[in-house]
Structure formats: structure tokens, C-alpha cells
C-alpha atoms as a PDB file:
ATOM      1  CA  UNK A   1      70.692-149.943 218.096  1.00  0.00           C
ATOM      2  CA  UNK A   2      72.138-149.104 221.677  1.00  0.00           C
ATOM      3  CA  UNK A   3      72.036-144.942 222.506  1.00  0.00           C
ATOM      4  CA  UNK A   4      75.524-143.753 223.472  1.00  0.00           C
ATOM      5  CA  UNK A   5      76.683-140.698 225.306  1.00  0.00           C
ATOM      6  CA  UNK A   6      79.674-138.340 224.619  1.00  0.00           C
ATOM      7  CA  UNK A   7      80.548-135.367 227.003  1.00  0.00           C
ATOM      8  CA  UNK A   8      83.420-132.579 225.709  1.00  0.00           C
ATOM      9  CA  UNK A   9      84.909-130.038 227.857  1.00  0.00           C
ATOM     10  CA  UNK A  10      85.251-126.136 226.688  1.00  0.00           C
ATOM     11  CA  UNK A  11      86.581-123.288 227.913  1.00  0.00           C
ATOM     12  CA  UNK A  12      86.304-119.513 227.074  1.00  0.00           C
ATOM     13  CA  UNK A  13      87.032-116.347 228.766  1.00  0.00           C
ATOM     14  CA  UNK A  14      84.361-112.886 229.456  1.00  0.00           C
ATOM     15  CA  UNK A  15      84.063-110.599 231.044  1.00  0.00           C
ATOM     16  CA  UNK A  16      81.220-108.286 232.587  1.00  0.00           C
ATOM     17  CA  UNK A  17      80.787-105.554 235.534  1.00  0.00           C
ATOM     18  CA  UNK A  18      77.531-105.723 238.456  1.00  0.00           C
ATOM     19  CA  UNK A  19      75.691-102.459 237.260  1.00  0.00           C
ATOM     20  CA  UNK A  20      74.382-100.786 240.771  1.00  0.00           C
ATOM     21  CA  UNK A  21      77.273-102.564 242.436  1.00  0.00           C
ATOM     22  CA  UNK A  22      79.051-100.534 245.278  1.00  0.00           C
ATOM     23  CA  UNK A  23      81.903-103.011 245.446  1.00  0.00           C
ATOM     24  CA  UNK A  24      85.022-103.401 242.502  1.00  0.00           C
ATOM     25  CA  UNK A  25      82.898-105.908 240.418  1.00  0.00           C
ATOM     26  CA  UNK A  26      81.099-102.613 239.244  1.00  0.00           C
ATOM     27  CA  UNK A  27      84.235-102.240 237.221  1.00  0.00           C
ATOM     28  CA  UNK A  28      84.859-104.305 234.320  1.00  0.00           C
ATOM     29  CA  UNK A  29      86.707-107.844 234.800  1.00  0.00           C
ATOM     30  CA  UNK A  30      86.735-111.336 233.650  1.00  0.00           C
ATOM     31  CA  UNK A  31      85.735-115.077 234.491  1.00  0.00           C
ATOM     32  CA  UNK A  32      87.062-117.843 233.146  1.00  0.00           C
ATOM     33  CA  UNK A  33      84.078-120.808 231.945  1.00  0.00           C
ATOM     34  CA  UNK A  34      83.836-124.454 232.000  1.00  0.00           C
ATOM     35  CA  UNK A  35      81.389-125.894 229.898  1.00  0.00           C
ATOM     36  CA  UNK A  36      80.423-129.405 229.181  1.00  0.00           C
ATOM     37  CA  UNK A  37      78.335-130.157 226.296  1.00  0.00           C
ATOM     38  CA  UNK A  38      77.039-133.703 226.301  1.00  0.00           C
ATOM     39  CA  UNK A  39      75.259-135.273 222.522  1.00  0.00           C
ATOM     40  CA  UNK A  40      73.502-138.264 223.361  1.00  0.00           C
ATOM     41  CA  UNK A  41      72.427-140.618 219.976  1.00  0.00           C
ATOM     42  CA  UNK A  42      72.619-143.515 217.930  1.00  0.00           C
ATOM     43  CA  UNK A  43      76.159-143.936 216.375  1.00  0.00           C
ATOM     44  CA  UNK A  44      76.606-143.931 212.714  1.00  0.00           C
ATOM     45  CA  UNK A  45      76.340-147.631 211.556  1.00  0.00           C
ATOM     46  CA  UNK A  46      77.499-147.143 207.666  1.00  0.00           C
ATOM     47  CA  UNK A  47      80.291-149.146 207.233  1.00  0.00           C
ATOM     48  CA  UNK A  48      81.561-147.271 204.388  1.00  0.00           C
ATOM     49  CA  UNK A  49      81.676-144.326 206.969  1.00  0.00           C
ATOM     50  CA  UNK A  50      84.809-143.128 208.139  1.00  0.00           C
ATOM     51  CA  UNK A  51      82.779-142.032 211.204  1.00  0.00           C
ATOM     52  CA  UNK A  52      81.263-145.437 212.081  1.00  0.00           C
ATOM     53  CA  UNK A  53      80.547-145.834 215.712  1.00  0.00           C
ATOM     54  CA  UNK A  54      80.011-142.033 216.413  1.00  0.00           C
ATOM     55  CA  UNK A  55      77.632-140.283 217.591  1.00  0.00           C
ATOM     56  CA  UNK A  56      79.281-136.899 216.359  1.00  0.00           C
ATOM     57  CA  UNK A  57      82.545-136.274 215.632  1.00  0.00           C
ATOM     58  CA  UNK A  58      84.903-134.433 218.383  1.00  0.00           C
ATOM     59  CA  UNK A  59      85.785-131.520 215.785  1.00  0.00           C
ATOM     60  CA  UNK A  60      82.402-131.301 214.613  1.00  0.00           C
ATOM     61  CA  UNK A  61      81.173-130.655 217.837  1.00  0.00           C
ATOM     62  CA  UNK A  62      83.904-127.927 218.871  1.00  0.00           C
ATOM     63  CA  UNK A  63      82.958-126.320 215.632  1.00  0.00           C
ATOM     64  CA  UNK A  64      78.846-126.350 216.623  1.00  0.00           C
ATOM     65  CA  UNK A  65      79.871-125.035 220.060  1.00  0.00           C
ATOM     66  CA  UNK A  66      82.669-122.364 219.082  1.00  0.00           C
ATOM     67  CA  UNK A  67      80.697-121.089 216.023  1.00  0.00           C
ATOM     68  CA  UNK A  68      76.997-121.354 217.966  1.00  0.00           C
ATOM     69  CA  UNK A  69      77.469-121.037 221.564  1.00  0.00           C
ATOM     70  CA  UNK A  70      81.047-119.518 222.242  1.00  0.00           C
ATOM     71  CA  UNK A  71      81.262-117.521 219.501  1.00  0.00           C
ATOM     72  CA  UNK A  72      78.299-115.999 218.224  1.00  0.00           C
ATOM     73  CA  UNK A  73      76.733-115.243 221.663  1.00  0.00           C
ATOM     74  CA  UNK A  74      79.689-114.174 223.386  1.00  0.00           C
ATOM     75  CA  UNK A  75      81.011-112.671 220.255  1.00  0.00           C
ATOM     76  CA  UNK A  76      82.908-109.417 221.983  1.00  0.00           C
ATOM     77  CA  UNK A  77      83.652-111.302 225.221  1.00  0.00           C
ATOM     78  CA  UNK A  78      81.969-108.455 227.192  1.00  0.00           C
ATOM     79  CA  UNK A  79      78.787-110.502 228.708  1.00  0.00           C
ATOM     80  CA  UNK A  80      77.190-107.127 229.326  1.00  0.00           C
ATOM     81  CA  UNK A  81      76.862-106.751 225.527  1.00  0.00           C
ATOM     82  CA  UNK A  82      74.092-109.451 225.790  1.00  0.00           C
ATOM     83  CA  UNK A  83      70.819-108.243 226.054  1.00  0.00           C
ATOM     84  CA  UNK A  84      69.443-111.463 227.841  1.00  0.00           C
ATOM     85  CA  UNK A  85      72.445-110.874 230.673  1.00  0.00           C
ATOM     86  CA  UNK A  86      70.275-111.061 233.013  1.00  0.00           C
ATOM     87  CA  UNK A  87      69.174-114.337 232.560  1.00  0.00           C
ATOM     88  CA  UNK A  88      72.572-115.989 233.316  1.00  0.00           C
ATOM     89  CA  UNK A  89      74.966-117.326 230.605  1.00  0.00           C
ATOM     90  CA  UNK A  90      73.521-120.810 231.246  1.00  0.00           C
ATOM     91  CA  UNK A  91      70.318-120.085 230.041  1.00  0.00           C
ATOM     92  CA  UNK A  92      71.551-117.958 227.278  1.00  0.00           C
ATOM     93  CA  UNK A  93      73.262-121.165 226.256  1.00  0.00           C
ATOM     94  CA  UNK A  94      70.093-123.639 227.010  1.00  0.00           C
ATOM     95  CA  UNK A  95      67.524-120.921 225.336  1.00  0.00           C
ATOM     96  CA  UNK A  96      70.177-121.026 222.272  1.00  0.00           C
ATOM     97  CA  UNK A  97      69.779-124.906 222.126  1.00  0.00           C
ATOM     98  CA  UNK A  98      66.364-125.289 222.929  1.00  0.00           C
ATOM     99  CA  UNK A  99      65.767-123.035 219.718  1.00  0.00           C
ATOM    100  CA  UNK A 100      67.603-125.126 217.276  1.00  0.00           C
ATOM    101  CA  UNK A 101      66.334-127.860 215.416  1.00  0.00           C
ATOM    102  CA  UNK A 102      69.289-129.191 214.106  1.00  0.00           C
ATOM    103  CA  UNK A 103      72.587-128.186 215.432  1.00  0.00           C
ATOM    104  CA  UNK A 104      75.140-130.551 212.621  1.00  0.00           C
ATOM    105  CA  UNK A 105      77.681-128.921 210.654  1.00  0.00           C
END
């Protein structure tokens, strides 16, 4: 069985302030994100399936990211209300999926 490769786009708003910061960004404001999640797999091959040829479904796979990624880490859209800020929102996102064994709704 051949491996394909799907990519989806998200976006989601936040917001943070540079503690220490002399400049505005001290003060509170937001960013709009871009994030593109690629799932990489062998497509379903049951041909009773209404899902044959996928790898995962497109709303399955807004639901994993809104409830898992978007969502739950980034639940009060204040990025300072993360303790692992510091680490970047990329690798609170890559630490998040690097945790989870199975990510399928």
C-alpha cells in the first residue's frame, strides 16, 4: 500500500505582551497564526468505508487540531497564560504531539 500525504491550513488568533519590554509590545496585543498540520499514512482500503482512500478525514482533523492544539492550549487566547511561553508556541504545539500516542477522534 502506497503512503500518502495531506496538509490543512488553520488559523487562530492570541495574544501576549514582552514582560521586561521597554517598547509597546509590553502591553497586551495580538497575532494572528498560520498553521499547517500535515498526517502522513496509509489510506483506508475498506471498501465498505465511506472513507476509502483517506488517510484522515478533513473534519476529523480540524476537530483533533481545534479541540487538542487550538483549543485546549490556547484555551483563553492570552499566550502568556501558558506556562511553557517561553518555549515558543511551536514547540508548545510539537511537545503536545510528540506526547500523544494516538491523536484520532
Amino acid at each position: 500500500m502506497s503512503i500518502i500525504r495531506i496538509t490543512r491550513e488553520f488559523s487562530f488568533e492570541g495574544a501576549h505582551a514582552l514582560g521586561g519590554y521597554d517598547g509597546k509590545c509590553c502591553h497586551i496585543h495580538g497575532h494572528s497564526y498560520r498553521m499547517e498540520v500535515t498526517v502522513t499514512g496509509e489510506p483506508v482500503t475498506d471498501e465498505d468505508s465511506p472513507k476509502k482512500g483517506m488517510v484522515i478525514d478533513f473534519t476529523d482533523l480540524k476537530k483533533i487540531v481545534g479541540e487538542n492544539i487550538i483549543l485546549v492550549r490556547n484555551g483563553l487566547k492570552n499566550l502568556n497564560d501558558n506556562p511553557t511561553r517561553r518555549y515558543g508556541l511551536s514547540n508548545i504545539i510539537n511537545e503536545y504531539l510528540a506526547n500523544k500516542k494516538d491523536i484520532s477522534a
